[in-house]
N, C-alpha and C. Protein backbone atom coordinates (compact mmCIF):
# COMPACT_ATOMS: atom_id res chain seq x y z
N UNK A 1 79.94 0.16 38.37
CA UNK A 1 78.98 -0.52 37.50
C UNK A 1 78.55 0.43 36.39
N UNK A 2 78.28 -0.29 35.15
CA UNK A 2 78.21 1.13 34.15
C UNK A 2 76.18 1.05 33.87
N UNK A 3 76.18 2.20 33.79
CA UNK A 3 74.48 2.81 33.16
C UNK A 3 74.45 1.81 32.09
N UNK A 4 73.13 0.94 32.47
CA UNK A 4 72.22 0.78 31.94
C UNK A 4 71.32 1.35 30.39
N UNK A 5 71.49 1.14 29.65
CA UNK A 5 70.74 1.41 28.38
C UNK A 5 69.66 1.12 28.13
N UNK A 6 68.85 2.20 28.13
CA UNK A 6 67.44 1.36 27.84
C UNK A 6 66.85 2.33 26.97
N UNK A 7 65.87 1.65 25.70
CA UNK A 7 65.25 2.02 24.67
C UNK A 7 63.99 2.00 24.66
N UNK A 8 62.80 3.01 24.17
CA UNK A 8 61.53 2.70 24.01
C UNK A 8 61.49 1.99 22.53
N UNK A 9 60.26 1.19 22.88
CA UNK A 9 60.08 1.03 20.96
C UNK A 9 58.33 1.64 20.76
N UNK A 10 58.70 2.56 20.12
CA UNK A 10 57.33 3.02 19.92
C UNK A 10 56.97 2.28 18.98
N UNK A 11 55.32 2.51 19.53
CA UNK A 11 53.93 1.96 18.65
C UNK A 11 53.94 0.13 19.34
N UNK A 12 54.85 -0.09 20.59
CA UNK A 12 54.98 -1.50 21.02
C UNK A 12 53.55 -1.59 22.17
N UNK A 13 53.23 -2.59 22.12
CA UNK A 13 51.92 -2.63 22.98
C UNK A 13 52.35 -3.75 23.93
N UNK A 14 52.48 -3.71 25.05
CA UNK A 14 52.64 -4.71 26.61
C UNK A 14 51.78 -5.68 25.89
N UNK A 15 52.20 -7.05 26.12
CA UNK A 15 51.24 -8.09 26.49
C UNK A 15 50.39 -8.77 27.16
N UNK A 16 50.53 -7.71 28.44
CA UNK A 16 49.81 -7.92 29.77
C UNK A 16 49.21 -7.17 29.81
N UNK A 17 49.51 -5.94 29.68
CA UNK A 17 48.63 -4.46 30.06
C UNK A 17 47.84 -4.30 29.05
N UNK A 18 47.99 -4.29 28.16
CA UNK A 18 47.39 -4.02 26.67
C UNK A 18 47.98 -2.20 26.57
N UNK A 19 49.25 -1.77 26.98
CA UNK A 19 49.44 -0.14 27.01
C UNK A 19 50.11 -0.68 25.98
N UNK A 20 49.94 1.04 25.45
CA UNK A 20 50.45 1.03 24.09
C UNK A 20 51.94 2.24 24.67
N UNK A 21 53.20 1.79 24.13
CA UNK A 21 54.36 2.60 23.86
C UNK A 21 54.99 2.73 25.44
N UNK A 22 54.93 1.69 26.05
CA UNK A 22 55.38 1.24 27.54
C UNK A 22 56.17 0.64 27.80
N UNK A 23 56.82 -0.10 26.25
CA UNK A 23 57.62 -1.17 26.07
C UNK A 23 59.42 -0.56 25.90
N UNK A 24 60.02 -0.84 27.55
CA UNK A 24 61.40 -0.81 26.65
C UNK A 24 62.54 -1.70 26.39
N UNK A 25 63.47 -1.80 25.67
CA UNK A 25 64.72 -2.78 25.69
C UNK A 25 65.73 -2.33 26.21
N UNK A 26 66.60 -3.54 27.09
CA UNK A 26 68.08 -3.16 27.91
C UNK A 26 68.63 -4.61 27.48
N UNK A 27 69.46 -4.39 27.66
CA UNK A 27 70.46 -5.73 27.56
C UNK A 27 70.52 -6.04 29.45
N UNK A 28 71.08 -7.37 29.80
CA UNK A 28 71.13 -7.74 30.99
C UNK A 28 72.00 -9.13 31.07
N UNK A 29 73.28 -8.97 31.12
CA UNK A 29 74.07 -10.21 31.18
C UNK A 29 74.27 -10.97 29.51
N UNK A 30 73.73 -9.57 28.96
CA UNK A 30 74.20 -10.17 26.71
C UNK A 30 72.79 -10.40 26.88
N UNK A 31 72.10 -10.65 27.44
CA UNK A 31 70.79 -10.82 26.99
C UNK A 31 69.51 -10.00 26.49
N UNK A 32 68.97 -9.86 25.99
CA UNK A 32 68.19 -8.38 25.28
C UNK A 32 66.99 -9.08 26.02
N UNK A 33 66.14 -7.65 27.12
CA UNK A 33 65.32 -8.29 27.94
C UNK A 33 64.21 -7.33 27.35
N UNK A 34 63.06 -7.38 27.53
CA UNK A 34 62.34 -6.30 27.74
C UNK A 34 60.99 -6.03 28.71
N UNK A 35 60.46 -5.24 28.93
CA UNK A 35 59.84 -4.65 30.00
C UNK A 35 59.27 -3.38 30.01
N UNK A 36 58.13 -3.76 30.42
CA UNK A 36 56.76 -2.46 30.31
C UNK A 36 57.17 -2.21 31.76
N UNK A 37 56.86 -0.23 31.44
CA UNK A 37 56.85 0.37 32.62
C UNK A 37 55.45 0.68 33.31
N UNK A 38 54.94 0.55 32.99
CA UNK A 38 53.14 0.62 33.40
C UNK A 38 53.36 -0.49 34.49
N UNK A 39 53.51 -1.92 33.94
CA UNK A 39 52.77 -2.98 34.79
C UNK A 39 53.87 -3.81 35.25
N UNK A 40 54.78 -3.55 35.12
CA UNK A 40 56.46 -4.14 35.15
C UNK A 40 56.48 -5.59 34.75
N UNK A 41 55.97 -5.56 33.60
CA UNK A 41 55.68 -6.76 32.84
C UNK A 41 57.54 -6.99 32.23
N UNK A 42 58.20 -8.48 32.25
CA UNK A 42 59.63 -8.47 31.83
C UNK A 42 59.72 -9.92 31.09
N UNK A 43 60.27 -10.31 30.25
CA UNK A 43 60.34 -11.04 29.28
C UNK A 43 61.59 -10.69 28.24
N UNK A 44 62.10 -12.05 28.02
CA UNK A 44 63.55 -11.99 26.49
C UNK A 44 62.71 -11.04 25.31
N UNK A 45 63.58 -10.69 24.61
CA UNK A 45 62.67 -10.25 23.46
C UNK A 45 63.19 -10.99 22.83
N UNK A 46 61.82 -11.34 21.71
CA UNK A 46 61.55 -12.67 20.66
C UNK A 46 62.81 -12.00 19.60
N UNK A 47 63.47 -13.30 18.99
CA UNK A 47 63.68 -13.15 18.05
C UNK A 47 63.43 -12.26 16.86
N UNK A 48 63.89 -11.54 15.59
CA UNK A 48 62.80 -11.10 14.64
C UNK A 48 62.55 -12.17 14.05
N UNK A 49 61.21 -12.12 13.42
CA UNK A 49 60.21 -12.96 12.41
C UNK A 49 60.16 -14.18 13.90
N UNK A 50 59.81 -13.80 14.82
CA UNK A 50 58.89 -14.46 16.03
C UNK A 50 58.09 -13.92 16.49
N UNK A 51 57.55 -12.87 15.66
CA UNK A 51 56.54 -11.96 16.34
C UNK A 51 54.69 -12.71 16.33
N UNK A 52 54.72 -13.75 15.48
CA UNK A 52 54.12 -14.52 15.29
C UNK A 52 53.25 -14.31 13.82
N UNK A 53 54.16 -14.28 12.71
CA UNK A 53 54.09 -14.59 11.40
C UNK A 53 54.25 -13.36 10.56
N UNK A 54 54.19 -13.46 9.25
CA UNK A 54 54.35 -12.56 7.93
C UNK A 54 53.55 -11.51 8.38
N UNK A 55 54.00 -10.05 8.11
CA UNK A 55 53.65 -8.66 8.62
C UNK A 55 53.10 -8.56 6.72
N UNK A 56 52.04 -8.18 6.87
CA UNK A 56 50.88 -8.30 5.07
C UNK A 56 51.84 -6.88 4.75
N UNK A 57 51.33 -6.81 3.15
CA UNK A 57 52.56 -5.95 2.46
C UNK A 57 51.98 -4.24 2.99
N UNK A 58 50.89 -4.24 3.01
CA UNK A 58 50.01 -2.98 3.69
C UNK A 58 50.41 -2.59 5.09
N UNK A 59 50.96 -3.08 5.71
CA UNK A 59 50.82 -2.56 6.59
C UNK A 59 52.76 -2.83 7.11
N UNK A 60 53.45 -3.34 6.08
CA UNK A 60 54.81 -2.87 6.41
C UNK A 60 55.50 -1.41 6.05
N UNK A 61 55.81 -0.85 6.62
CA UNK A 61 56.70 0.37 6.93
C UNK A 61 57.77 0.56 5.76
N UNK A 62 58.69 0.03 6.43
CA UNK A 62 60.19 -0.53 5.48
C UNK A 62 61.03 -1.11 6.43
N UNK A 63 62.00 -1.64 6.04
CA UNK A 63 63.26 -2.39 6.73
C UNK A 63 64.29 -1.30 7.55
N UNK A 64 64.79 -1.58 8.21
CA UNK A 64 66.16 -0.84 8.47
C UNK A 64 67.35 -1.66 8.66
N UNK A 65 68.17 -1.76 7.49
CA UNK A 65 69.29 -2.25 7.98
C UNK A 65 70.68 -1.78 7.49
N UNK A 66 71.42 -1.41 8.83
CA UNK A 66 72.44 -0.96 8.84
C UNK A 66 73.64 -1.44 8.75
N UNK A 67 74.54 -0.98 8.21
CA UNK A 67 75.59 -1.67 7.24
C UNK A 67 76.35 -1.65 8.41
């Protein structure tokens, strides 16, 4: 069976726990799952732009997208 991949996403906050940077992503059968290690909170991860609306121009970062 091959290792597992799993990613933090910093600055991500659990939706259950309210922890901040607990949040990581694995794939699981093609599916992109994710899951806090604090409270073993597990859930699909949303779509992008399902995070639940327009991110205001102040407080976006920048894009990353790779060719």
């Amino acid at each position: 069976m091959a290792r597992q991949r799993k990613r933090f996403i910093a600055g991500a906050t659990c939706p259950e726990c309210q922890q901040q940077d607990t949040i990581m992503v694995y794939f699981e059968d093609d599916v992109e799952q994710i899951a806090c290690v604090a409270c073993d909170y597990h859930a699909l991860r949303p779509e992008q732009g399902e995070s639940g609306g327009p991110v205001a121009d102040d407080q976006l970062i920048g894009i990353f997208k790779p060719d």
